[in-house]
Protein backbone atom coordinates (compact mmCIF):
# COMPACT_ATOMS: atom_id res chain seq x y z
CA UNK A 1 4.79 7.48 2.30
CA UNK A 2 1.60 4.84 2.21
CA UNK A 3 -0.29 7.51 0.16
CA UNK A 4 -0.26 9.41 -3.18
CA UNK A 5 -0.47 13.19 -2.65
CA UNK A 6 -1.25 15.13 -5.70
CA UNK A 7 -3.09 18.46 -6.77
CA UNK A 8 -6.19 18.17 -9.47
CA UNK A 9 -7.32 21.50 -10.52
CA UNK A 10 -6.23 23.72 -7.27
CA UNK A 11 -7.66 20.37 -5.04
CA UNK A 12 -4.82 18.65 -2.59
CA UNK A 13 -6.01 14.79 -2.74
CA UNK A 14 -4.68 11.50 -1.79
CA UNK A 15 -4.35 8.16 -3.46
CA UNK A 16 -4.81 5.79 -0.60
CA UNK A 17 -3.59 2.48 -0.66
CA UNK A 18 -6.96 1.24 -0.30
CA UNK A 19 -8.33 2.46 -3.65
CA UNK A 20 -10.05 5.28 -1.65
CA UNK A 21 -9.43 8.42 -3.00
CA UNK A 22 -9.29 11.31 0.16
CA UNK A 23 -9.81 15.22 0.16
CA UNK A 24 -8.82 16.05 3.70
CA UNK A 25 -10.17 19.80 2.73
CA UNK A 26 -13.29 19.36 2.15
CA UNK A 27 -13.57 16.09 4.31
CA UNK A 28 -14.66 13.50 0.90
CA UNK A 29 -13.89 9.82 0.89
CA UNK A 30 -14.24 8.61 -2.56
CA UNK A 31 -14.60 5.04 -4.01
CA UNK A 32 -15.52 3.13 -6.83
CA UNK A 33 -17.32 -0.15 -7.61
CA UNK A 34 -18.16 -1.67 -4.09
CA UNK A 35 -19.55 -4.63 -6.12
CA UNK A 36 -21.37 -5.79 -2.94
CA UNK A 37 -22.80 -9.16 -3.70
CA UNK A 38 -21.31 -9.00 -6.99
CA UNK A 39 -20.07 -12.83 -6.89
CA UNK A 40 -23.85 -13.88 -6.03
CA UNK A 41 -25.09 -12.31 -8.53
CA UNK A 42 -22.40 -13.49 -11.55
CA UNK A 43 -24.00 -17.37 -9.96
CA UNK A 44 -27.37 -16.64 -10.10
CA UNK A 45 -26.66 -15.29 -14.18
CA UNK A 46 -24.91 -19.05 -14.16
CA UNK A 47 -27.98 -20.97 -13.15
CA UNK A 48 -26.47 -21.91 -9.79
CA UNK A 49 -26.32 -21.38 -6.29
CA UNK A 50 -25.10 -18.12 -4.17
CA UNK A 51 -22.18 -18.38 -3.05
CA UNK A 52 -20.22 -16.67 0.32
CA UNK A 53 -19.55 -13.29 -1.02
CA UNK A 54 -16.81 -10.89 0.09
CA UNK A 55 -19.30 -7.95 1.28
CA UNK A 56 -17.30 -8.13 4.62
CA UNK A 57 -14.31 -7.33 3.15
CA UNK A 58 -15.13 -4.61 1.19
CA UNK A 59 -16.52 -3.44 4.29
CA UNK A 60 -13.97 -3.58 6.89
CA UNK A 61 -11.51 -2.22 4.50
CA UNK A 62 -13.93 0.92 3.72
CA UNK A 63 -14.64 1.21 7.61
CA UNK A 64 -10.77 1.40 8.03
CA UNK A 65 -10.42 4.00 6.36
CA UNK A 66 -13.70 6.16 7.46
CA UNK A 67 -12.30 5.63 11.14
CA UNK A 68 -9.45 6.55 9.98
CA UNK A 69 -10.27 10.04 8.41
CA UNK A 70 -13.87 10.64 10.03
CA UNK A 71 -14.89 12.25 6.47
CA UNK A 72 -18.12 13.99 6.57
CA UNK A 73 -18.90 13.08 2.81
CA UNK A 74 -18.45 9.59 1.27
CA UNK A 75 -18.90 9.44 -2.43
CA UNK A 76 -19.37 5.81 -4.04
CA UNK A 77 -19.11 5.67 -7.98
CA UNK A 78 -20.17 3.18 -10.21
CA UNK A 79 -21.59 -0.58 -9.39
CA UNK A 80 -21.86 -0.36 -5.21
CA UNK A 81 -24.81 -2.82 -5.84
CA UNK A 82 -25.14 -4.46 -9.78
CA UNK A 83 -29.01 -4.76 -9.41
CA UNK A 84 -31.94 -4.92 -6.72
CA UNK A 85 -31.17 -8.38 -6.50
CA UNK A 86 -28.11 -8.02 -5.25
CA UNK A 87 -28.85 -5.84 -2.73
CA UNK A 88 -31.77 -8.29 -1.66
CA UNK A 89 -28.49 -10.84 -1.33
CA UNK A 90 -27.09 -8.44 1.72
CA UNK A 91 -27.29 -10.25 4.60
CA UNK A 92 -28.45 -8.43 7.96
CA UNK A 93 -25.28 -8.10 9.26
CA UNK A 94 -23.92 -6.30 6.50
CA UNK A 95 -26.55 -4.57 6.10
CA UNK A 96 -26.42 -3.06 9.47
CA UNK A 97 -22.92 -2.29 9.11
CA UNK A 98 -23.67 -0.24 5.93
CA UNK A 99 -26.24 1.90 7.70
CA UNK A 100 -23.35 2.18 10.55
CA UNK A 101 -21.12 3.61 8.12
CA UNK A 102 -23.24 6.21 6.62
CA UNK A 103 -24.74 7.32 10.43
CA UNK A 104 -24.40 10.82 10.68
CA UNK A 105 -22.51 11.28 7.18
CA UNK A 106 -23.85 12.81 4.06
CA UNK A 107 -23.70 9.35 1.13
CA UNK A 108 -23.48 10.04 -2.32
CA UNK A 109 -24.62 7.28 -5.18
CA UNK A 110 -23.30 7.58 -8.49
CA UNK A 111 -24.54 4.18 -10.00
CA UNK A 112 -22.90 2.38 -12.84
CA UNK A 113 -24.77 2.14 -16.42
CA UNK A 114 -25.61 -1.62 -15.52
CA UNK A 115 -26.30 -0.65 -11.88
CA UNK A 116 -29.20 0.96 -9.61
CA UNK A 117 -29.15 3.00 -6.51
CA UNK A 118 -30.19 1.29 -3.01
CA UNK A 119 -33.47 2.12 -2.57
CA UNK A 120 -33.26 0.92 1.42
CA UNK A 121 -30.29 2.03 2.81
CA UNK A 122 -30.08 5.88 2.35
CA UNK A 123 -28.12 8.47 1.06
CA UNK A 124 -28.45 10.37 -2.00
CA UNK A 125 -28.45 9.36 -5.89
CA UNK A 126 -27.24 11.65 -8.45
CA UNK A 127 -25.63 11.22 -12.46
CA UNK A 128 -22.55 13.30 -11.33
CA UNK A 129 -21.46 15.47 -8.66
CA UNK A 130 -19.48 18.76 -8.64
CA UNK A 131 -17.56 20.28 -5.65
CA UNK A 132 -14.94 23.15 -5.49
CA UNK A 133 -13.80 22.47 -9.04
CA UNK A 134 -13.71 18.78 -9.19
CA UNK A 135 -16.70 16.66 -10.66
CA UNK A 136 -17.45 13.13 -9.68
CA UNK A 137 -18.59 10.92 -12.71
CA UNK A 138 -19.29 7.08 -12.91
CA UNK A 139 -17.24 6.76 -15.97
CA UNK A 140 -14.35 9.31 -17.47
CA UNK A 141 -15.66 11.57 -19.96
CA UNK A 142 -12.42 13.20 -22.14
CA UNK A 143 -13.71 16.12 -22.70
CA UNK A 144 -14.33 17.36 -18.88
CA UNK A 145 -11.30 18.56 -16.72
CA UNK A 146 -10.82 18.36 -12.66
CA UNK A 147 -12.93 14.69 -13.32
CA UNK A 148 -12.54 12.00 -10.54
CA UNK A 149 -13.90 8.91 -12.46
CA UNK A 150 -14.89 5.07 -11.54
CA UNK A 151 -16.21 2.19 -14.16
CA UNK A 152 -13.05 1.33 -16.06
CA UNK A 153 -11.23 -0.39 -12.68
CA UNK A 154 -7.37 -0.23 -14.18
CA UNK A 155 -4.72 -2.65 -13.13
CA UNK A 156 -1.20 -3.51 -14.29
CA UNK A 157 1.10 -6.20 -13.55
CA UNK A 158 4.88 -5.08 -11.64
CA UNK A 159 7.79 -7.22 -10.10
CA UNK A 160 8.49 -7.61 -6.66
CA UNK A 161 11.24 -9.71 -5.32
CA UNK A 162 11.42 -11.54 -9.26
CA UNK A 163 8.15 -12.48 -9.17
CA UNK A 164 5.41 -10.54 -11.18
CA UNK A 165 2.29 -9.72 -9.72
CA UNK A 166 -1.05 -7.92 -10.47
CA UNK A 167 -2.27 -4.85 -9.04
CA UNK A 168 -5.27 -2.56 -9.14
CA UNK A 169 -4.36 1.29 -9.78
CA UNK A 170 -4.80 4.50 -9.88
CA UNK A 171 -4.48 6.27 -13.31
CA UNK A 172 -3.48 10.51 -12.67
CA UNK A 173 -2.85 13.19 -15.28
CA UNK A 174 -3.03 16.87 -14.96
CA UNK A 175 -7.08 16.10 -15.77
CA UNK A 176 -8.84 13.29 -14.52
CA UNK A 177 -8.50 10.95 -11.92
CA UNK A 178 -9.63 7.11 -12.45
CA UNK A 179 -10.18 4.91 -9.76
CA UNK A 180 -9.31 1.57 -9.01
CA UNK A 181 -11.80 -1.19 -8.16
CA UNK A 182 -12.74 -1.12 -4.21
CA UNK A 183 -14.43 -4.50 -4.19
CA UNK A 184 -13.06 -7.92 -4.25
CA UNK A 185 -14.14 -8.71 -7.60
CA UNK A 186 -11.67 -8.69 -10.57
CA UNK A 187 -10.59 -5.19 -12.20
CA UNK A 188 -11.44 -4.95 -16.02
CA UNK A 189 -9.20 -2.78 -17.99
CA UNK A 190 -5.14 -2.93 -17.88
CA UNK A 191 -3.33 -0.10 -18.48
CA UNK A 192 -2.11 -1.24 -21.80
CA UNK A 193 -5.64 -1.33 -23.03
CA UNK A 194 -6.53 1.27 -25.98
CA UNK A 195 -8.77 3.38 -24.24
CA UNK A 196 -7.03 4.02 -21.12
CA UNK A 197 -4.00 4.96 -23.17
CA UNK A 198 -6.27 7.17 -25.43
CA UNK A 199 -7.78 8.61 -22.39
CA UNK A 200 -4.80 9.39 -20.17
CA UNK A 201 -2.33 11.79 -21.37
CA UNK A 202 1.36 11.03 -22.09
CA UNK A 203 2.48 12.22 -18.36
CA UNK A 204 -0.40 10.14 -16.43
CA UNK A 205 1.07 7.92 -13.51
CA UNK A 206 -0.36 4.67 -12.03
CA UNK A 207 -0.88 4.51 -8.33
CA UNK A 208 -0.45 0.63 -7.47
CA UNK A 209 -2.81 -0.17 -4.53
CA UNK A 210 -1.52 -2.44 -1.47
CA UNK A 211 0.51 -1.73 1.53
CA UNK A 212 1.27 1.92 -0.08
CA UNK A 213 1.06 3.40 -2.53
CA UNK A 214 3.31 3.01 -5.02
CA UNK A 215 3.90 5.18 -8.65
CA UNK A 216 5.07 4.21 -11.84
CA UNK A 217 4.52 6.20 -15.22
CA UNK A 218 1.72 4.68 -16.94
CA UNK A 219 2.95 4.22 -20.36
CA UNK A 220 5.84 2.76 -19.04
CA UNK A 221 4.28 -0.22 -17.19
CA UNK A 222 4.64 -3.81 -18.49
């Protein structure tokens, strides 16, 4: 099976390989940290040039999976654009293909602490969103249940073939939800780290992301 089926408070949902979360009942595509333009803007902070940044790849791999499922509600937590800058930094093409994406869908914005909502290409901004029992938060917050969280952007090494190799991941327990990095840009937290093992409970499971979606108990990873 490519994707991660599980049930979060009464809520059927999918880990996709992607690092797109799906709930085929209610029609939501979920993802977190586009980070479009993120590598332009980590230059400019440098004192150098833009670079070519990965927007189109983030992109086609999002569009793959909206033509895919045809959701009627896409949901983007955390840093889709780090500042106004870096949405300046979207070139027209991209652009365009943004606004072809959200045609005739209803967008959600759930910006990042460090980030701001796009104030040109539509859809709606809001702190948190709740639907059918699950709530939609930029970062996890231990103390609410049925949460589907961005911001922390887990990862974990694991061994294919001999070799080890790194992965972005899902993190599940009978609570929360957190989401792996969508962009291109690096993911920030391992799964070893203090506060995702504080966070998760003892049960949680890590969805690796890649040509399916593979499982592996958290606390168990290297």
């Amino acid at each position: 099976m490519r994707s991660h089926e599980f049930t979060l408070s009464g809520a059927r949902l999918s880990a996709l390989p992607s690092g797109a979360l799906w709930w085929a009942e209610r029609g939501i595509l979920c993802v977190s940290d586009l980070s479009l333009c993120r590598p332009d803007r980590l230059l400019r902070q440098e004192g150098e040039n833009p670079g070519n940044c990965e927007n189109q790849t983030t992109l086609a791999r999002l569009e793959r999976d909206i033509l895919k499922r045809n959701p009627q509600t896409i949901i983007c937590l955390g840093a889709s654009f780090d500042d106004l800058d870096a949405l300046t930094q979207l070139g027209e093409v991209e652009h365009r293909w943004l606004t072809c994406l959200m045609a005739g869908r209803k967008w959600i914005w759930i910006p990042g602490s460090n980030a701001t909502g796009p104030v040109d290409v539509g859809g709606t901004t809001r702190a948190h969103y709740r639907c059918h029992g699950l709530s939609f938060h930029q970062t996890p917050d231990p103390d609410i249940t049925g949460q589907i969280a961005g911001s922390l952007n887990p990862w974990t090494w694991y061994r294919t073939q001999g070799e080890s190799r790194r992965s972005r991941c899902f993190l599940i327990d009978e609570d929360r939800v957190v989401l792996p990095r969508f962009g291109k840009t690096r993911s920030h937290w391992p799964v070893d780290s203090a506060a995702l093992q504080e966070l998760m409970s003892d049960n949680a499971i890590a969805v690796l992301t890649g040509q399916r979606a593979r499982t592996v108990p958290m606390h168990l990873t290297p």
